[in-house]
Protein backbone atom coordinates (compact mmCIF):
# COMPACT_ATOMS: atom_id res chain seq x y z
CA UNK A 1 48.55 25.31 -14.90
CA UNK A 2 50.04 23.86 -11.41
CA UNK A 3 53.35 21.88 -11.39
CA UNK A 4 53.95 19.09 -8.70
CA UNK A 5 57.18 17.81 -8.26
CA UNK A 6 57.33 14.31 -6.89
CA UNK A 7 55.69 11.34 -7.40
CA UNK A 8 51.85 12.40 -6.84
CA UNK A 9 48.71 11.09 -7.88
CA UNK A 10 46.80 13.44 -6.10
CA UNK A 11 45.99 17.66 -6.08
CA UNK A 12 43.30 19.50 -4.98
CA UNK A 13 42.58 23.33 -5.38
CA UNK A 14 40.50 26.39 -3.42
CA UNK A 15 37.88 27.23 -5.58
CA UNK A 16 35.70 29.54 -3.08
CA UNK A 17 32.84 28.67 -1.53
CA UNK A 18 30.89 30.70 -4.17
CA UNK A 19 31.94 28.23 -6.60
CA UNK A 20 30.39 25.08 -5.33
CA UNK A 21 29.44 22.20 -7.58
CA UNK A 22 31.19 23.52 -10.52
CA UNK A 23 32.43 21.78 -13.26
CA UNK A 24 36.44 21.95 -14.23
CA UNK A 25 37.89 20.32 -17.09
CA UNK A 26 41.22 18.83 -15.98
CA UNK A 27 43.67 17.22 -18.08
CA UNK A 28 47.50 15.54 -16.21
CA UNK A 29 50.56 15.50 -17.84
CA UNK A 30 53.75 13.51 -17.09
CA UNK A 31 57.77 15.30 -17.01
CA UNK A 32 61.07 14.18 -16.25
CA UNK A 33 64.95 15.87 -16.69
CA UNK A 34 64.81 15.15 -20.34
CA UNK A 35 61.01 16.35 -20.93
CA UNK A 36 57.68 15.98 -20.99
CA UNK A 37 55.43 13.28 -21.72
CA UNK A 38 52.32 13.27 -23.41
CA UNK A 39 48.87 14.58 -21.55
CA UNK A 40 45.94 12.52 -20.72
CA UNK A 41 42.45 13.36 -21.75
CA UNK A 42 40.71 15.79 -20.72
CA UNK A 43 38.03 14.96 -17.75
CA UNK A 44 35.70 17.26 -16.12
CA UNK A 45 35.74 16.95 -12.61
CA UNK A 46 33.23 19.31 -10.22
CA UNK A 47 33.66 21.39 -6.94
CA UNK A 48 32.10 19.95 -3.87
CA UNK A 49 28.18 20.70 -3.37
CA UNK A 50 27.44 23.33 -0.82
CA UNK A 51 24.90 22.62 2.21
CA UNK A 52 21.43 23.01 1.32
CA UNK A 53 19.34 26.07 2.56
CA UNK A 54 16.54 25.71 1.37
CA UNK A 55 13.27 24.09 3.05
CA UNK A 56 10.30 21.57 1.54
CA UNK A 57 6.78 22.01 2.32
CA UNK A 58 4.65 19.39 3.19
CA UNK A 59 1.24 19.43 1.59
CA UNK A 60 -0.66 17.42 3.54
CA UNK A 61 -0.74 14.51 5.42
CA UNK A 62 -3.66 11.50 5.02
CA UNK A 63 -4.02 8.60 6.82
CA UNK A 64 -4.63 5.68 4.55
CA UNK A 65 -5.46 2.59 7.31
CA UNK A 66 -5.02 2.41 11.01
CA UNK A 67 -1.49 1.93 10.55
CA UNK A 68 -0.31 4.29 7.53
CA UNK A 69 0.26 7.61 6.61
CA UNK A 70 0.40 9.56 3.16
CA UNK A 71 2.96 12.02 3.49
CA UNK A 72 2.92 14.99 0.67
CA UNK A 73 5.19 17.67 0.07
CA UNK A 74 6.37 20.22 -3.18
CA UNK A 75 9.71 18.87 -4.29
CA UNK A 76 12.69 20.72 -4.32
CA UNK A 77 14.00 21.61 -8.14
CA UNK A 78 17.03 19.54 -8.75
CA UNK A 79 19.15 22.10 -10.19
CA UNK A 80 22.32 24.11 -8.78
CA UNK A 81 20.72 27.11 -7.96
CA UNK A 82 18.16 25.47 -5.60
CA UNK A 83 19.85 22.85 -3.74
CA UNK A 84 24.02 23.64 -4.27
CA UNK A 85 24.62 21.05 -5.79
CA UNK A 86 22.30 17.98 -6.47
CA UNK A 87 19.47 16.26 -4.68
CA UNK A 88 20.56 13.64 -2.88
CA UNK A 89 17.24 12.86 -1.17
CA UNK A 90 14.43 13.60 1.73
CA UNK A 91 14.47 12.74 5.14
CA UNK A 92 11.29 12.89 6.84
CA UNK A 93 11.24 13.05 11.09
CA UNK A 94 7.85 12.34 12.57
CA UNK A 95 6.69 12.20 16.20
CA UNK A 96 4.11 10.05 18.02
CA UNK A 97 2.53 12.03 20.59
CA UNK A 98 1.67 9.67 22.95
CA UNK A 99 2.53 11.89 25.55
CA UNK A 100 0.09 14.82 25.01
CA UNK A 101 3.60 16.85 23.87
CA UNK A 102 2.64 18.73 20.73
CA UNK A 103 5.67 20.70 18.77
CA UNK A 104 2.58 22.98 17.88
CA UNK A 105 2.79 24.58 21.08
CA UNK A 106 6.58 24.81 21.61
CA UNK A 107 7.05 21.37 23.32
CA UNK A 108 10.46 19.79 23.11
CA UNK A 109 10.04 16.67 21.44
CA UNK A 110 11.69 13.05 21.53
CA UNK A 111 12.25 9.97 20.37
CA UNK A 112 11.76 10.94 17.11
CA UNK A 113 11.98 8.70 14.37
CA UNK A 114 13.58 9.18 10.67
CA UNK A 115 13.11 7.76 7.31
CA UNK A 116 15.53 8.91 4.14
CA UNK A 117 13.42 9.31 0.72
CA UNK A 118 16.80 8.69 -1.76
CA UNK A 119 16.27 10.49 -5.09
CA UNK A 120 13.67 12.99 -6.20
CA UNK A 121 10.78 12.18 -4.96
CA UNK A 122 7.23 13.96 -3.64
CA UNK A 123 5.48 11.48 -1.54
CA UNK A 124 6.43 9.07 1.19
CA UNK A 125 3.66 6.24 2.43
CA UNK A 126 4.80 5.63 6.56
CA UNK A 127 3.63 2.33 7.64
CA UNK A 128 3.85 0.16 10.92
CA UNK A 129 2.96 3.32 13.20
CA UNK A 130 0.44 3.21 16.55
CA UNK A 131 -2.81 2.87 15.71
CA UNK A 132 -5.61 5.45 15.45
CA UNK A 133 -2.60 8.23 16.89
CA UNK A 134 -1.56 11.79 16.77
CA UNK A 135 1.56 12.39 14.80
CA UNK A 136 3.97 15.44 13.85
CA UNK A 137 6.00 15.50 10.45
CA UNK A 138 8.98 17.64 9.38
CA UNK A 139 10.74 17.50 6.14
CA UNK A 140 14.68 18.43 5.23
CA UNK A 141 16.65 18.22 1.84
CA UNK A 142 19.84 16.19 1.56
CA UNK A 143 22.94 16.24 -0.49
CA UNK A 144 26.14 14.89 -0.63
CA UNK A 145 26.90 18.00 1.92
CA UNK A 146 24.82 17.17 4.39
CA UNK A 147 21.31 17.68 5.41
CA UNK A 148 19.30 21.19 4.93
CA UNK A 149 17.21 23.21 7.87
CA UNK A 150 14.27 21.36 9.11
CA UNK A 151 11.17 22.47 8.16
CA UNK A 152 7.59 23.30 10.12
CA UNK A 153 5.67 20.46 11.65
CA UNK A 154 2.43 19.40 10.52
CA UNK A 155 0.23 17.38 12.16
CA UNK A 156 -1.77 14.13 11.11
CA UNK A 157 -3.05 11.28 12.79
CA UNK A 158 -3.62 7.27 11.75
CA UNK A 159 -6.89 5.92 11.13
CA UNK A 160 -8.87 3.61 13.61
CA UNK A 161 -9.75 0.02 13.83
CA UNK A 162 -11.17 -1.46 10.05
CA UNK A 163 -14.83 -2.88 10.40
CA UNK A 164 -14.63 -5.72 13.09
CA UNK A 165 -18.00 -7.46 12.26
CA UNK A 166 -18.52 -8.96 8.89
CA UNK A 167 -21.69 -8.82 7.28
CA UNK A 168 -24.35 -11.09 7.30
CA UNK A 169 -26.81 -13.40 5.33
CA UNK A 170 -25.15 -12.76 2.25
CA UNK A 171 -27.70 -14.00 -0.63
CA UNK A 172 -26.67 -14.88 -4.32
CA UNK A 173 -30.09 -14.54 -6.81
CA UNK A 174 -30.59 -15.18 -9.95
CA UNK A 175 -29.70 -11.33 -12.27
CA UNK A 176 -29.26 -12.08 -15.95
CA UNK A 177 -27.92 -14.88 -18.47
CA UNK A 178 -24.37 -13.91 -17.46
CA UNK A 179 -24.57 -12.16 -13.90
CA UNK A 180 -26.18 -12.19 -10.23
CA UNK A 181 -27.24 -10.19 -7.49
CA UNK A 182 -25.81 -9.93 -4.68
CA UNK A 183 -27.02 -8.88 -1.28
CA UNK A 184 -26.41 -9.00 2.64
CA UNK A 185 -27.26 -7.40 5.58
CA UNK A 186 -25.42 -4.73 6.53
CA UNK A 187 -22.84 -4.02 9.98
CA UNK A 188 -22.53 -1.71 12.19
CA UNK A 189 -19.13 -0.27 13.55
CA UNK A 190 -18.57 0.97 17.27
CA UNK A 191 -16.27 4.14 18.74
CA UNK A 192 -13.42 1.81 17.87
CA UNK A 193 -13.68 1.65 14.43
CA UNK A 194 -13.96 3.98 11.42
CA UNK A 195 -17.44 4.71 9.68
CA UNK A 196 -18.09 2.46 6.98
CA UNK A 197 -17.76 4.13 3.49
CA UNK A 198 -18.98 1.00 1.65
CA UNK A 199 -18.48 -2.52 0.85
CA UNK A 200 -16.35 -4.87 -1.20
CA UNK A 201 -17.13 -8.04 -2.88
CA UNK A 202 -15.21 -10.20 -3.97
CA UNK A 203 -15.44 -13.84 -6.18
CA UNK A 204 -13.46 -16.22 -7.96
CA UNK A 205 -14.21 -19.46 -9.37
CA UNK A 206 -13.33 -22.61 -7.38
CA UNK A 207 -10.18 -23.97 -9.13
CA UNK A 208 -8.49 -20.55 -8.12
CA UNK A 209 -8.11 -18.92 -4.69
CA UNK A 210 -8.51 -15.58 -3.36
CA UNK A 211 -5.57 -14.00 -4.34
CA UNK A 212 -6.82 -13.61 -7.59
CA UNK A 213 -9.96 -12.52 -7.00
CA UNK A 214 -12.59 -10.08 -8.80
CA UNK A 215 -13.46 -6.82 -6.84
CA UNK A 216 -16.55 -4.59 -6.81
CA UNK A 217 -16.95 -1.60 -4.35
CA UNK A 218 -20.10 -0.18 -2.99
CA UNK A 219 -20.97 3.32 -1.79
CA UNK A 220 -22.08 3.59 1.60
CA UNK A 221 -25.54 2.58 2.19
CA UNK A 222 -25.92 -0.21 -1.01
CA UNK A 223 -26.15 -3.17 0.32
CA UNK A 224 -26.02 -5.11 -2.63
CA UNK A 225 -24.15 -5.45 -6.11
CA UNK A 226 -24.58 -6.95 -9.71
CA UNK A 227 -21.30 -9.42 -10.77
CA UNK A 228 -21.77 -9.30 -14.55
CA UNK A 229 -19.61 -11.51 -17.10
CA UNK A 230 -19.84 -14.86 -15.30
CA UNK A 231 -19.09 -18.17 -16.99
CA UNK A 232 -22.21 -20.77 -17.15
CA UNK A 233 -21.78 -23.92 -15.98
CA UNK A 234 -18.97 -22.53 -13.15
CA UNK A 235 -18.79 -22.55 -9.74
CA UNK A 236 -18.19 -19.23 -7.52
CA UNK A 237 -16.78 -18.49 -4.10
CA UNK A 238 -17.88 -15.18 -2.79
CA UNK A 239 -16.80 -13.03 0.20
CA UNK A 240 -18.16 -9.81 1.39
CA UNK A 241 -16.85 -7.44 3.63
CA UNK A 242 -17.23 -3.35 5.10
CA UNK A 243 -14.67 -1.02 4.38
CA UNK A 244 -13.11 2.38 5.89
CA UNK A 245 -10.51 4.55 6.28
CA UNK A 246 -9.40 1.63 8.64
CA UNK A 247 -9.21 -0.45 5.78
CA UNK A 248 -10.88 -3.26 4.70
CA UNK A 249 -13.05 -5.52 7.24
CA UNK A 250 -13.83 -8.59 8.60
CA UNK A 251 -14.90 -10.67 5.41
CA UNK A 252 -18.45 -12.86 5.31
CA UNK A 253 -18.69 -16.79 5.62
CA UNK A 254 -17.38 -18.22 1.89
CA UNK A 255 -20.61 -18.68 -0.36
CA UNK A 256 -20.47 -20.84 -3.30
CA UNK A 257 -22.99 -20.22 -6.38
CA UNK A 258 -23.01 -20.98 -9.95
CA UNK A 259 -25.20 -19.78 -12.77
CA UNK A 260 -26.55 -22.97 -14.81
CA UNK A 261 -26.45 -26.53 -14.56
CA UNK A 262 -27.09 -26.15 -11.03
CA UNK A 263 -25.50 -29.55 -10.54
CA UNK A 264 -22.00 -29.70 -7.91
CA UNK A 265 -20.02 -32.70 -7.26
CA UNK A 266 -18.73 -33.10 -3.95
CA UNK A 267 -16.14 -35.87 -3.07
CA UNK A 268 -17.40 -37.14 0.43
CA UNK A 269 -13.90 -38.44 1.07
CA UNK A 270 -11.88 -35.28 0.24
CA UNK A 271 -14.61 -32.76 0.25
CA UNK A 272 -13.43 -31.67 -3.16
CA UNK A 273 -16.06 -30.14 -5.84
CA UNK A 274 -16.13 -30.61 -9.05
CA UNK A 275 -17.01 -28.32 -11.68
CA UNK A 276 -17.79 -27.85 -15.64
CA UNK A 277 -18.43 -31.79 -15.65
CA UNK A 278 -15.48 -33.06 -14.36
CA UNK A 279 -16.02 -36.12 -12.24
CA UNK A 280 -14.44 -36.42 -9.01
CA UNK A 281 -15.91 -40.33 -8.30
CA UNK A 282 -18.94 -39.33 -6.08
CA UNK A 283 -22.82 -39.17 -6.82
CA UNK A 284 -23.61 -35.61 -8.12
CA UNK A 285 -25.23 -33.38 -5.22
CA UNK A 286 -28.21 -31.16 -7.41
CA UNK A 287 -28.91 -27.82 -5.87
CA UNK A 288 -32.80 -28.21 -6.20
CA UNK A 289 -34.20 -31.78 -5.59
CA UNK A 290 -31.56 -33.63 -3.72
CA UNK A 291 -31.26 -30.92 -1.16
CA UNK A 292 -34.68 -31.13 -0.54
CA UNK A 293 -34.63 -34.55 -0.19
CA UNK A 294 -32.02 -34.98 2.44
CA UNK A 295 -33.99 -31.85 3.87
CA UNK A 296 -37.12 -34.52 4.19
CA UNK A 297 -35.43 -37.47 5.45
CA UNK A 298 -33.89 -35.69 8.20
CA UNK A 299 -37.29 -34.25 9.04
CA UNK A 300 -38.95 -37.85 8.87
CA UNK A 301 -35.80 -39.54 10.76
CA UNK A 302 -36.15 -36.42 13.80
CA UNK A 303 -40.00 -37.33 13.93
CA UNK A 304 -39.64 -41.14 14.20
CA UNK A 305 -36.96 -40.05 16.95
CA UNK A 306 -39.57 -37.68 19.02
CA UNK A 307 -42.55 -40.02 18.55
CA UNK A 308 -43.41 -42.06 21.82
């Protein structure tokens, strides 16, 4: 028990540095010349947390597109023993070595930038760095004592350009009662850019927008894909595009397609289409004959136009 005369509202006690983050129940009492009062309750209060000495290990570090990184490392047990105290967080310093300066090789380092992980935690995802670049990573511990050592660098490095080119004559044919097949020409990618590891497709009926489109994915050398569960009688907007460790590519020229009825509306004043019978005002534009037909007239009109 520890007496204070005065009027205090504070006290604080040596514990030993042994004794960090410890918990002490405490309970304050009131006295004056004629006695003393009654006690409060009793509150546990603990020790300050000591600093951290103890190190995380990265894992490994991936590059997810030319301008992220997927940082990895074994997280530190958030118990008194491990860290003094509790976790407060991670704090991650990483390196861009545009300078040909590698910490590898006992190079003294700059510029470096920082990024505090609060909580427990055993991944951080870096974005907005240098494209296609070599970077170093270190990892420290944190709590309300400060910051632990720093740990060993480890190097990884950001993707390069996504596919540029987008590709090409991108054909919608006729599959099943309920689906299609899909297929295009495939695209090369140059020293700039990341091999190709497949293709996406995407689609979405007209009313909606891309945002909320369906997805397929492709392994590397298909160049071409079934879309199955398709409504009848609906119109489709289709994009294709490569994709790499760069991310995903250019995408193809829009295609529309439907599966029956075969018949669009198109508004010649607003260019809007209509779909599943509902009328936008115009003369219906079918697929099949009327195509063909303006097909002939232009021929016929070109011909008149040629002829001496």
């Amino acid at each position: 028990m520890v007496v204070l005369l005065g009027n205090v509202g504070m006290y604080s006690a040596l514990v030993g540095v042994e004794n960090y983050y410890l918990g002490y129940d405490v309970m304050v009492g009131v006295f004056n010349n004629l006695g003393a009062g009654p006690n409060s309750s009793v509150v546990t209060v603990f020790s300050a947390m000591g600093m951290p000495d103890i190190v995380p290990k990265i894992k490994s570090v991936s590059g997810v597109n030319l301008s992220s990184v997927l940082v990895t490392w074994d997280p530190i047990p958030d118990e008194r023993e491990h860290i003094k105290g509790r976790i407060g967080g991670y704090t991650i310093q990483y390196y861009w070595n545009n300078l040909g300066c590698s910490p590898l090789k006992g190079c003294a380092v700059s510029n470096l930038r920082n990024r505090n992980i609060y909580g427990q935690a055993s991944e951080v995802l870096l974005i907005d760095l240098e494209i296609n670049s070599e970077f170093f990573f270190r990892m420290q511990v944190f709590n309300s004592a400060g910051r632990g050592p720093k740990g060993e660098w480890r190097r990884g490095e950001t993707a390069n350009n996504a596919p540029l080119n987008y590709p090409r004559f991108v054909t919608v044919t006729s599959h099943g009662p309920n689906s299609v097949l899909v297929t295009w020409q495939g695209i090369m990618t140059t020293k700039n850019e990341e091999i190709i590891t497949g293709y996406k497709v995407k689609w979405w009926l007209v009313q909606s927008d891309i945002r909320h489109a369906n997805e397929t994915t492709t392994e590397l050398l298909d160049t071409s894909a079934v879309l199955h569960r398709l409504q009848q009688e609906s119109v489709y907007q289709l994009r294709v595009q490569g994709v790499s460790a760069g991310g995903d590519g250019a995408m193809s020229y829009s295609v529309f397609f439907t599966l029956k009825g075969g018949m669009i509306q198109i508004d010649p004043v607003t260019t809007k289409i209509c779909y599943e019978g509902v009328s936008c005002g115009a003369v219906p534009l079918r697929l099949g004959a009327d195509i063909r037909t303006v097909i002939l007239i232009t021929i016929l009109v070109m011909r008149r136009l040629v002829t001496p």
